[in-house]
N, C-alpha and C. Protein backbone atom coordinates (compact mmCIF):
# COMPACT_ATOMS: atom_id res chain seq x y z
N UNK A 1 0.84 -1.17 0.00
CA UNK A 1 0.00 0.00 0.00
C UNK A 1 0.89 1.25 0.00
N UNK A 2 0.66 2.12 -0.92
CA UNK A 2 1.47 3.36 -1.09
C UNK A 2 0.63 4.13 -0.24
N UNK A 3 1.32 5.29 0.63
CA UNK A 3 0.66 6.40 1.60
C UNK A 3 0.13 7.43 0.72
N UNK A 4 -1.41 7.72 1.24
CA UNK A 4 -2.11 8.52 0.82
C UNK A 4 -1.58 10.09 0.81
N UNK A 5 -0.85 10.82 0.88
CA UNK A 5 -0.49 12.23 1.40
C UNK A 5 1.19 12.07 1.59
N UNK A 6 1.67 12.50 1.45
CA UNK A 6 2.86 12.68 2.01
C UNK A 6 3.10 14.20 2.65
N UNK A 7 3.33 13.95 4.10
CA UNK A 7 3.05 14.73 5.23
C UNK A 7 4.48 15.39 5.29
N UNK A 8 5.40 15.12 4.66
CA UNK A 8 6.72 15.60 4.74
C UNK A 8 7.03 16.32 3.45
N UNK A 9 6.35 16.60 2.26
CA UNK A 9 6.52 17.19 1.12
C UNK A 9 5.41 18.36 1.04
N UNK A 10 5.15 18.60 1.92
CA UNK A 10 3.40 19.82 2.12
C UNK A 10 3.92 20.41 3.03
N UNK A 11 4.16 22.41 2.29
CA UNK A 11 3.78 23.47 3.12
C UNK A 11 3.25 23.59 4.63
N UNK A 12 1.80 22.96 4.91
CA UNK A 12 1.35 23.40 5.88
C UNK A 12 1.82 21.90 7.01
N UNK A 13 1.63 21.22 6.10
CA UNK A 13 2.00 19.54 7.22
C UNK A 13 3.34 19.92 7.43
N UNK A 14 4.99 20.59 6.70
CA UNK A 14 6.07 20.95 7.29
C UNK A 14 5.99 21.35 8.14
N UNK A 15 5.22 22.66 8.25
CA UNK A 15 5.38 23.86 9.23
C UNK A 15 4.61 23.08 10.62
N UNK A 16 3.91 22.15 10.56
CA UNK A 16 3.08 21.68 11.42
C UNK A 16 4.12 20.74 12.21
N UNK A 17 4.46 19.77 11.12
CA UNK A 17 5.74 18.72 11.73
C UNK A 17 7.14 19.88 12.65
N UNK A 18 7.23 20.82 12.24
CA UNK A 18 8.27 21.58 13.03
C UNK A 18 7.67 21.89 14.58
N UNK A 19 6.47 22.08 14.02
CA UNK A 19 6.05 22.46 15.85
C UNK A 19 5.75 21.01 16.83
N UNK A 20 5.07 20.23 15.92
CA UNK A 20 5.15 19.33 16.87
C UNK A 20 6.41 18.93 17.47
N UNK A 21 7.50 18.81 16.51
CA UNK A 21 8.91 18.48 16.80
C UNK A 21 9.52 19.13 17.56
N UNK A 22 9.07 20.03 17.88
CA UNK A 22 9.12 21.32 18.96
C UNK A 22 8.88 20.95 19.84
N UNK A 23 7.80 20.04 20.24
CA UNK A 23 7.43 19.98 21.62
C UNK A 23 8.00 18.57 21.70
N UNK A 24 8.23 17.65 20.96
CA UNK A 24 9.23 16.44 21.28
C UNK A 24 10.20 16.95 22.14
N UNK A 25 10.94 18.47 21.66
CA UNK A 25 12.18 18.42 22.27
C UNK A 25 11.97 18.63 23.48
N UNK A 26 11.16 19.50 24.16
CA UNK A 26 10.85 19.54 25.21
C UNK A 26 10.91 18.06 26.21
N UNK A 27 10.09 17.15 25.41
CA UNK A 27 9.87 16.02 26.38
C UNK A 27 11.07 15.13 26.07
N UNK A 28 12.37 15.35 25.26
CA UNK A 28 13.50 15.06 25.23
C UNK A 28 14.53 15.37 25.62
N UNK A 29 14.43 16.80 26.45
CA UNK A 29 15.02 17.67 27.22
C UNK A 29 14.63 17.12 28.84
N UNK A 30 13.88 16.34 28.96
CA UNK A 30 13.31 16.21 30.45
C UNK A 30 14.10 15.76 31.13
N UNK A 31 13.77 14.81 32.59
CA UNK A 31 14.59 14.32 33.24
C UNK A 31 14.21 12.83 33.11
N UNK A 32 13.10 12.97 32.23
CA UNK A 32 12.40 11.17 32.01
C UNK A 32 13.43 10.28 31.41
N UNK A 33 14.18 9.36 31.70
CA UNK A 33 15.13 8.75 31.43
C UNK A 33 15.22 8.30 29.96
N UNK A 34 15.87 8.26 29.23
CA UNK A 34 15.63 8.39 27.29
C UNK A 34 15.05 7.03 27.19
N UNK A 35 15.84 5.62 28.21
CA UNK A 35 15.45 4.19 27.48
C UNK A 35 13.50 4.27 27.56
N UNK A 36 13.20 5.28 28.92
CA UNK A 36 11.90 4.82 29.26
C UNK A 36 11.23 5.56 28.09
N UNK A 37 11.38 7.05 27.72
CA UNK A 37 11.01 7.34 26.17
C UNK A 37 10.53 6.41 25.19
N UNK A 38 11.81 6.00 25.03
CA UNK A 38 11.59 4.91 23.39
C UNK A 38 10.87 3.69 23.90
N UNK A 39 10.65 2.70 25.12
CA UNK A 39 9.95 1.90 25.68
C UNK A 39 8.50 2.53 25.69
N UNK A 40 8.17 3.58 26.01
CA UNK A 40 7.06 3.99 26.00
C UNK A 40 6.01 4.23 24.52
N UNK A 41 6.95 5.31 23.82
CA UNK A 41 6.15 5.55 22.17
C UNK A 41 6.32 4.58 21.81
N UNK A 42 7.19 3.16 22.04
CA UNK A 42 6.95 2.09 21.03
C UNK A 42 5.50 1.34 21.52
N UNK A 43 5.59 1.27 22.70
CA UNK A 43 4.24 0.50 23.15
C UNK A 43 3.20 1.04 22.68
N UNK A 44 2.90 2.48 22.66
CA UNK A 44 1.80 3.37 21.95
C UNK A 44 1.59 3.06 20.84
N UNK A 45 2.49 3.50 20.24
CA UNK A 45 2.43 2.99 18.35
C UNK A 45 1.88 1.57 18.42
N UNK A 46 2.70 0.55 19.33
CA UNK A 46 2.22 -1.07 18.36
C UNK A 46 1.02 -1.28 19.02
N UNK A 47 0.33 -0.52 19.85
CA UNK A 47 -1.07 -0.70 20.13
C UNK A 47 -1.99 0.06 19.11
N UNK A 48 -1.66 1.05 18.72
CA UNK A 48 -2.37 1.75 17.08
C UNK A 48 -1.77 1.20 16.23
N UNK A 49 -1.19 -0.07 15.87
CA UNK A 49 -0.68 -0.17 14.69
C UNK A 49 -0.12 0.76 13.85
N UNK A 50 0.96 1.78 13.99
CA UNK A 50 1.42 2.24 13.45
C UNK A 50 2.62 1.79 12.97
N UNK A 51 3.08 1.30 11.49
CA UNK A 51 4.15 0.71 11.39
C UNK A 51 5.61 1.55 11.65
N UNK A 52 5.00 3.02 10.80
CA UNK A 52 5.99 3.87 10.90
C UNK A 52 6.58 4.36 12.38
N UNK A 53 5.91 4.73 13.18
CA UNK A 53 6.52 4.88 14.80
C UNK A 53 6.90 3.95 14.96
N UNK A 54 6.52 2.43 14.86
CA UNK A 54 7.24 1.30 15.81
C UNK A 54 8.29 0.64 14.73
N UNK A 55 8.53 1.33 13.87
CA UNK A 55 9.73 1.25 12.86
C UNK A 55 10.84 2.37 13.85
N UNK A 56 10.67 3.56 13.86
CA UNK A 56 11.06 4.52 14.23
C UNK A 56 11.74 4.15 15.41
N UNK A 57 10.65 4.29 16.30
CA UNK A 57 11.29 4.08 18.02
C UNK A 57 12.08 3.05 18.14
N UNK A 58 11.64 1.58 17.23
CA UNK A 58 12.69 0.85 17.72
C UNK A 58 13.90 0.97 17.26
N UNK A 59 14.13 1.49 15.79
CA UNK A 59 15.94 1.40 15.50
C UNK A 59 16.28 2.87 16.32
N UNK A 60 15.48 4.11 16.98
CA UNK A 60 15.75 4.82 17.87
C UNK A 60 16.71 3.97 18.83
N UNK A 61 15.62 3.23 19.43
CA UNK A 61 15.74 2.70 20.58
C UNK A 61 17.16 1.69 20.49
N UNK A 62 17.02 1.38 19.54
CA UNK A 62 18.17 -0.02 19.02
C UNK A 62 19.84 0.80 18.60
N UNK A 63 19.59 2.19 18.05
CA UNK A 63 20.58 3.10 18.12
C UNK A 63 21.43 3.36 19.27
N UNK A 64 20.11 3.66 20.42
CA UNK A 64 20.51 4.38 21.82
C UNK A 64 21.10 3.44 22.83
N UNK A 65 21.35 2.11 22.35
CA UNK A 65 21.81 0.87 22.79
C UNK A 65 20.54 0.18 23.36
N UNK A 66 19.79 -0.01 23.53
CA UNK A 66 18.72 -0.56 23.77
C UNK A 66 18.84 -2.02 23.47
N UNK A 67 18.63 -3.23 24.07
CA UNK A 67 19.10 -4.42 23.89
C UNK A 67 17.71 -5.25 23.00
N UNK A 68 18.28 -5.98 21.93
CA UNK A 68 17.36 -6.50 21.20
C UNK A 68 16.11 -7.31 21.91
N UNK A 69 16.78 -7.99 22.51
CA UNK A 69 15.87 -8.46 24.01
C UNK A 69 14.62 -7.66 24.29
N UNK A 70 14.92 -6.68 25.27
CA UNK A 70 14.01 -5.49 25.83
C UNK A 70 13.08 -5.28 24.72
N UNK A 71 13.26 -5.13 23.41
CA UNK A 71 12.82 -4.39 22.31
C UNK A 71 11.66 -5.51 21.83
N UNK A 72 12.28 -6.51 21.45
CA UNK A 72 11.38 -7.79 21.14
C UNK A 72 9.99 -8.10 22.38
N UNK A 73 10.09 -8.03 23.60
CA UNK A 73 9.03 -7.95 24.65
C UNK A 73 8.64 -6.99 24.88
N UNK A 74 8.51 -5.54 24.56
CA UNK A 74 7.81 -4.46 25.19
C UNK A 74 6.46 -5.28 24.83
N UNK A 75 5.93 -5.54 23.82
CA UNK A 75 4.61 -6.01 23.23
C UNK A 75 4.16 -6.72 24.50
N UNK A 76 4.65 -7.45 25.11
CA UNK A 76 4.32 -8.20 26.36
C UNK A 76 5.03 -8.24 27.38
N UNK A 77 4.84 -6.83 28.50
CA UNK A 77 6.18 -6.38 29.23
C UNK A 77 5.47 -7.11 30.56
N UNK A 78 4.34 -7.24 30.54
CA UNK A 78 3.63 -7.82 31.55
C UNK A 78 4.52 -9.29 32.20
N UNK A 79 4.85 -10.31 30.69
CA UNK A 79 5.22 -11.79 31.10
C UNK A 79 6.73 -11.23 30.76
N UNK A 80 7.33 -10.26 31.14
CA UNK A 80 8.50 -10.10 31.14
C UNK A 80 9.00 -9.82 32.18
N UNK A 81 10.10 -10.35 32.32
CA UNK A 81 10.94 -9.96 33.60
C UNK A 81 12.10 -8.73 33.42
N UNK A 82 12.58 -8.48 32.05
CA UNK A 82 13.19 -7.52 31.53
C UNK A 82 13.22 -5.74 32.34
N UNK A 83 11.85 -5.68 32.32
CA UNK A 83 11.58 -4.27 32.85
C UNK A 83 11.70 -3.89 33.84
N UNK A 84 12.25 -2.59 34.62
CA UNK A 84 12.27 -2.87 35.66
C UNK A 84 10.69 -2.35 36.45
N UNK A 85 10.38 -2.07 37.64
CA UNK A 85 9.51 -1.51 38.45
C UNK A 85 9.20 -0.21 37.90
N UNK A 86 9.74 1.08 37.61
CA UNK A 86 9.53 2.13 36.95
C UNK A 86 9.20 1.68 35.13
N UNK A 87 9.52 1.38 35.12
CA UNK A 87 9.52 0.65 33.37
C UNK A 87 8.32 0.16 33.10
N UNK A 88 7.95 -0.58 34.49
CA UNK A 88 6.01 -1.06 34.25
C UNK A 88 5.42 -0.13 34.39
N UNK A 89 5.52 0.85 35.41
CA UNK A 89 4.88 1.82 35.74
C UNK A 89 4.74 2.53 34.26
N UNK A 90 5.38 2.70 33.68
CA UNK A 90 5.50 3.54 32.48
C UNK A 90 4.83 3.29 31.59
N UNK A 91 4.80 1.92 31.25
CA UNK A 91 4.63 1.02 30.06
C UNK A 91 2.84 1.05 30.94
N UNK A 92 2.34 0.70 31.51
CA UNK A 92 1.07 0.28 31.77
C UNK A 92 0.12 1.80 31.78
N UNK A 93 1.05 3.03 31.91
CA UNK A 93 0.14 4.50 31.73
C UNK A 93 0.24 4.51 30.14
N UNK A 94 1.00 4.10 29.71
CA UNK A 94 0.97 4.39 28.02
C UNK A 94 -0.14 3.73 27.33
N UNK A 95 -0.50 2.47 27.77
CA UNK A 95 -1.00 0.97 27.43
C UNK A 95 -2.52 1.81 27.84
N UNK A 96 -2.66 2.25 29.34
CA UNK A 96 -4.09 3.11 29.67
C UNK A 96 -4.72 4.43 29.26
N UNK A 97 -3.40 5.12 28.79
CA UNK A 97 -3.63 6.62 28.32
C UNK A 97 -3.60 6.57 26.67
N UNK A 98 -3.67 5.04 26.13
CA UNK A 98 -3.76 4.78 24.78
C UNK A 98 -5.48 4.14 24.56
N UNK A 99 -5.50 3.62 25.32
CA UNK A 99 -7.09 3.01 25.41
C UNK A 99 -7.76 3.38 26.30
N UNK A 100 -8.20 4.79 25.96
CA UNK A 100 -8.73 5.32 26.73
C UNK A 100 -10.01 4.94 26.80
N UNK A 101 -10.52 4.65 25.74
CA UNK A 101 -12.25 4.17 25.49
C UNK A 101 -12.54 2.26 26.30
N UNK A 102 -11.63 1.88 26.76
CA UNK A 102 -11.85 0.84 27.45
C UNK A 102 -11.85 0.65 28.97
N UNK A 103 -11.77 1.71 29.29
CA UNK A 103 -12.41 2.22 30.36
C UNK A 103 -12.62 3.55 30.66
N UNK A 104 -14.08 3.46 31.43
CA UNK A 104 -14.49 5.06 31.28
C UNK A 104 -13.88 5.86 32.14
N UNK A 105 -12.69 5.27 33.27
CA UNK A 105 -11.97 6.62 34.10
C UNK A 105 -10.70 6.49 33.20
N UNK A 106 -10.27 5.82 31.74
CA UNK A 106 -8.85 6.31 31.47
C UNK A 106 -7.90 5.63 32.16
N UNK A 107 -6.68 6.18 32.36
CA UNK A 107 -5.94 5.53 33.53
C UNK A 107 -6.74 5.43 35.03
N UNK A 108 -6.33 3.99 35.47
CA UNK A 108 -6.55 3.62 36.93
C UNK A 108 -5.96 4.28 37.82
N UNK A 109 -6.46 4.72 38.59
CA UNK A 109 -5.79 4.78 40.27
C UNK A 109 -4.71 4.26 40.74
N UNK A 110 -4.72 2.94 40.81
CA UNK A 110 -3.58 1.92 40.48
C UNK A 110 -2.10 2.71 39.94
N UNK A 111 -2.67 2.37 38.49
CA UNK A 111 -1.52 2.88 37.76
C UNK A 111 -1.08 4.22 38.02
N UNK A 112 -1.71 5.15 37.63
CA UNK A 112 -1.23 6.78 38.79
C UNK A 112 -0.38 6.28 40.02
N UNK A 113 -0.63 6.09 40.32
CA UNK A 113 -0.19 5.38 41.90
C UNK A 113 1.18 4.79 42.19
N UNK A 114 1.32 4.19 41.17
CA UNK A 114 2.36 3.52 40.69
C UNK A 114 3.47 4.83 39.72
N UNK A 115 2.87 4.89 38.72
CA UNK A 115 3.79 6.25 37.87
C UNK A 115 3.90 7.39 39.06
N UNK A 116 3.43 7.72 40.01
CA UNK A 116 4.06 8.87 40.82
C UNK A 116 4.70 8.17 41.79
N UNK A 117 5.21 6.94 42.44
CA UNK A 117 5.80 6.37 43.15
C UNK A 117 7.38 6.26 42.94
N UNK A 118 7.28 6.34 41.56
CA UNK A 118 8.45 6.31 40.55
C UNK A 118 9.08 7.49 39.72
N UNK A 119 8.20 8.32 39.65
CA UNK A 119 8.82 9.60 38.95
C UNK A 119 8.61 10.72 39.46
N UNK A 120 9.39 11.42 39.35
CA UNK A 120 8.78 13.42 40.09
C UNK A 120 8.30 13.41 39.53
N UNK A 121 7.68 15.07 39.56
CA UNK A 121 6.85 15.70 39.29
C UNK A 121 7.10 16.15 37.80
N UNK A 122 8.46 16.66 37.53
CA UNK A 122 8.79 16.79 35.84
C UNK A 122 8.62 15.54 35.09
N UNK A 123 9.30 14.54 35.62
CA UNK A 123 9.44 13.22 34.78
C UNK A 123 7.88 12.65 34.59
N UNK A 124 6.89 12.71 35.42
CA UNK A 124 5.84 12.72 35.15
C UNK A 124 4.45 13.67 34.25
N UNK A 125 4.88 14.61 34.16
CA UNK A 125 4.72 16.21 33.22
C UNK A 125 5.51 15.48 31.76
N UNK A 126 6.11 15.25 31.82
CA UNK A 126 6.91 14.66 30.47
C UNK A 126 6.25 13.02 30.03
N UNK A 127 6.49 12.14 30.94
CA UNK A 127 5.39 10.91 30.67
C UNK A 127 4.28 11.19 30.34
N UNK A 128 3.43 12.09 30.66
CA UNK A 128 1.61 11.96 30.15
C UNK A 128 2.07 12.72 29.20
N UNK A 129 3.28 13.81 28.50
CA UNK A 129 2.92 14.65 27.43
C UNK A 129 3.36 13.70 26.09
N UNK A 130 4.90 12.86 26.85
CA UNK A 130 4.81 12.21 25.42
C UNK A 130 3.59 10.84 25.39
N UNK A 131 2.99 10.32 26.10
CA UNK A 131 2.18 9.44 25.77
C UNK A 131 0.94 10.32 24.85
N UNK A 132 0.68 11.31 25.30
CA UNK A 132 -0.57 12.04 23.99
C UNK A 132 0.25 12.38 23.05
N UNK A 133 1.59 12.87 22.79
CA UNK A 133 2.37 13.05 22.07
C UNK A 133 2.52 11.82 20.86
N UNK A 134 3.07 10.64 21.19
CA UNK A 134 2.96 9.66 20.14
C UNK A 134 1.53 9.11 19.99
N UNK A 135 0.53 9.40 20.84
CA UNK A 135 -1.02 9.45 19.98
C UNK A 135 -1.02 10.05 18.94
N UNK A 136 -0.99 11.28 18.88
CA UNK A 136 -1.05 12.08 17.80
C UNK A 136 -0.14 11.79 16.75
N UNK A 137 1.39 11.33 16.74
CA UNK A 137 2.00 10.85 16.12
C UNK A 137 1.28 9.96 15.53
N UNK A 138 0.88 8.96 15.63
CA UNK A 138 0.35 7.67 15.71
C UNK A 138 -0.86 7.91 13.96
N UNK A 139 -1.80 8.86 14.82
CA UNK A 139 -2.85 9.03 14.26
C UNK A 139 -2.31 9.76 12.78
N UNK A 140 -1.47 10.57 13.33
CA UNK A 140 -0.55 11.61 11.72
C UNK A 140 -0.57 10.38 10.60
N UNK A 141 0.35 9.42 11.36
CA UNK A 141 0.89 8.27 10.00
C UNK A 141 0.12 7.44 9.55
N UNK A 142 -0.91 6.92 10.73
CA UNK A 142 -1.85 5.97 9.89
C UNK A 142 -2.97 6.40 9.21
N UNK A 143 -3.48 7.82 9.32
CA UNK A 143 -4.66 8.22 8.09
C UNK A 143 -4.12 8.09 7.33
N UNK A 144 -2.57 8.47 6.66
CA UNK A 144 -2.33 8.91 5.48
C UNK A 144 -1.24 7.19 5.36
N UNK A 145 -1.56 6.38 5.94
CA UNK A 145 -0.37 5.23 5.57
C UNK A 145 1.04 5.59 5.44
N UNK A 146 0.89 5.72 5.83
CA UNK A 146 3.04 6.46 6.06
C UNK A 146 3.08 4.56 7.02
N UNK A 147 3.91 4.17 5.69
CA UNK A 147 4.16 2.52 6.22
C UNK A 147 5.61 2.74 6.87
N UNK A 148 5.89 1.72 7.71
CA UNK A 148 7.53 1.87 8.17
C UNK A 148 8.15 0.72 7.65
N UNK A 149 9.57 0.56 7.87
CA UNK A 149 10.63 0.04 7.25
C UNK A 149 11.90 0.86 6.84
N UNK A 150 11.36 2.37 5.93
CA UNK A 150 12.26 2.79 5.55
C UNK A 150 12.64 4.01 6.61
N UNK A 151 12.71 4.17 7.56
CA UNK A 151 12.87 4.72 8.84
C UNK A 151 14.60 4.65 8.93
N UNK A 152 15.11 5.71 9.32
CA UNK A 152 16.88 5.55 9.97
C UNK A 152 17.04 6.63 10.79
N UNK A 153 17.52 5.68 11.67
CA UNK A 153 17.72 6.65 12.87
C UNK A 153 18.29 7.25 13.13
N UNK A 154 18.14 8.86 13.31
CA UNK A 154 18.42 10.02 13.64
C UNK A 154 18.10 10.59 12.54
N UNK A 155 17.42 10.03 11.37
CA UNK A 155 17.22 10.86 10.63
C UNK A 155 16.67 12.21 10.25
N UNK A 156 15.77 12.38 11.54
CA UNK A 156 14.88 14.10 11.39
C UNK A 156 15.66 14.71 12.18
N UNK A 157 16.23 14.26 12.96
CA UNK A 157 17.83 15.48 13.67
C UNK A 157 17.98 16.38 13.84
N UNK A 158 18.15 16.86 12.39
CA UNK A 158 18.86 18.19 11.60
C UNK A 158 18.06 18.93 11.63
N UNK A 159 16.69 18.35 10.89
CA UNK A 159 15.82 18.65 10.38
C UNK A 159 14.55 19.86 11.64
N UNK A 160 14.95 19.70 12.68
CA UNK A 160 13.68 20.22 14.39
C UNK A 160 15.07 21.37 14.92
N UNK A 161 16.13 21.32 14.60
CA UNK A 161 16.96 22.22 15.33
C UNK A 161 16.34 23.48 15.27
């Protein structure tokens, strides 16, 4: 399937991709630890099926040394022993603040509970922004089929300075 639009060759989708990329940096500037980043938008994406993000995050992630291991189980971090205690915490607000329509309070109590046990107050300000953050990502690539594969990492870089 060839992508409907190409979101990277359009005037207004550029100028749009710069701002969002704008606020990436922000939540890349944080104190949220980078592995838990790329653990996180990948879980988002492969729950929207987005090929292109979970193309992305993982050779991100696989760049930033990220162990093939870790990378292969986020999909099922639950029967993993890989992650640590903050890492679930993380992974299970992404997993709730992605399906939001499967339950009507959103994230649990629980899980809150857990993500502030584990992170300040910034690192947590940065967790809920990039989890709506690669929503929207998410949603960008799959209206228009933006398939992944041809993804390399670090490639937009240059490109958000």
């Amino acid at each position: 399937m060839v992508a409907r639009f190409n979101l990277f060759d359009n005037e207004i989708a550029a100028k749009f991709a710069k701002r969002f990329a704008n606020a990436s940096l922000v939540i890349g500037g944080s104190p949220l630890p980078g592995p838990t980043q790329e653990l996180v938008s990948l879980r988002v994406s492969q729950i929207n099926g987005c090929g292109w993000c979970v193309d992305m995050h993982t050779k991100e992630a696989a760049a930033a040394g990220e162990s093939a291991l870790r990378l292969h189980l986020v999909a099922a971090w639950r029967e993993s022993t890989v992650f640590t205690d903050a890492e679930r915490a993380a992974l299970a607000l992404a997993e709730e603040g992605t399906r939001l329509a499967d339950a009507h309070d959103g994230v649990s109590d629980g899980t809150w509970a857990e993500v502030r046990r584990h992170y300040d107050d910034d690192q947590t300000a940065a967790l809920v922004a990039l989890v709506a953050l690669t929503n929207a990502a998410n949603r960008l690539a799959v209206i228009v089929h933006q398939r992944g594969g041809s993804y390399e990492a670090g490639m937009f870089a240059a490109s958000f300075d």
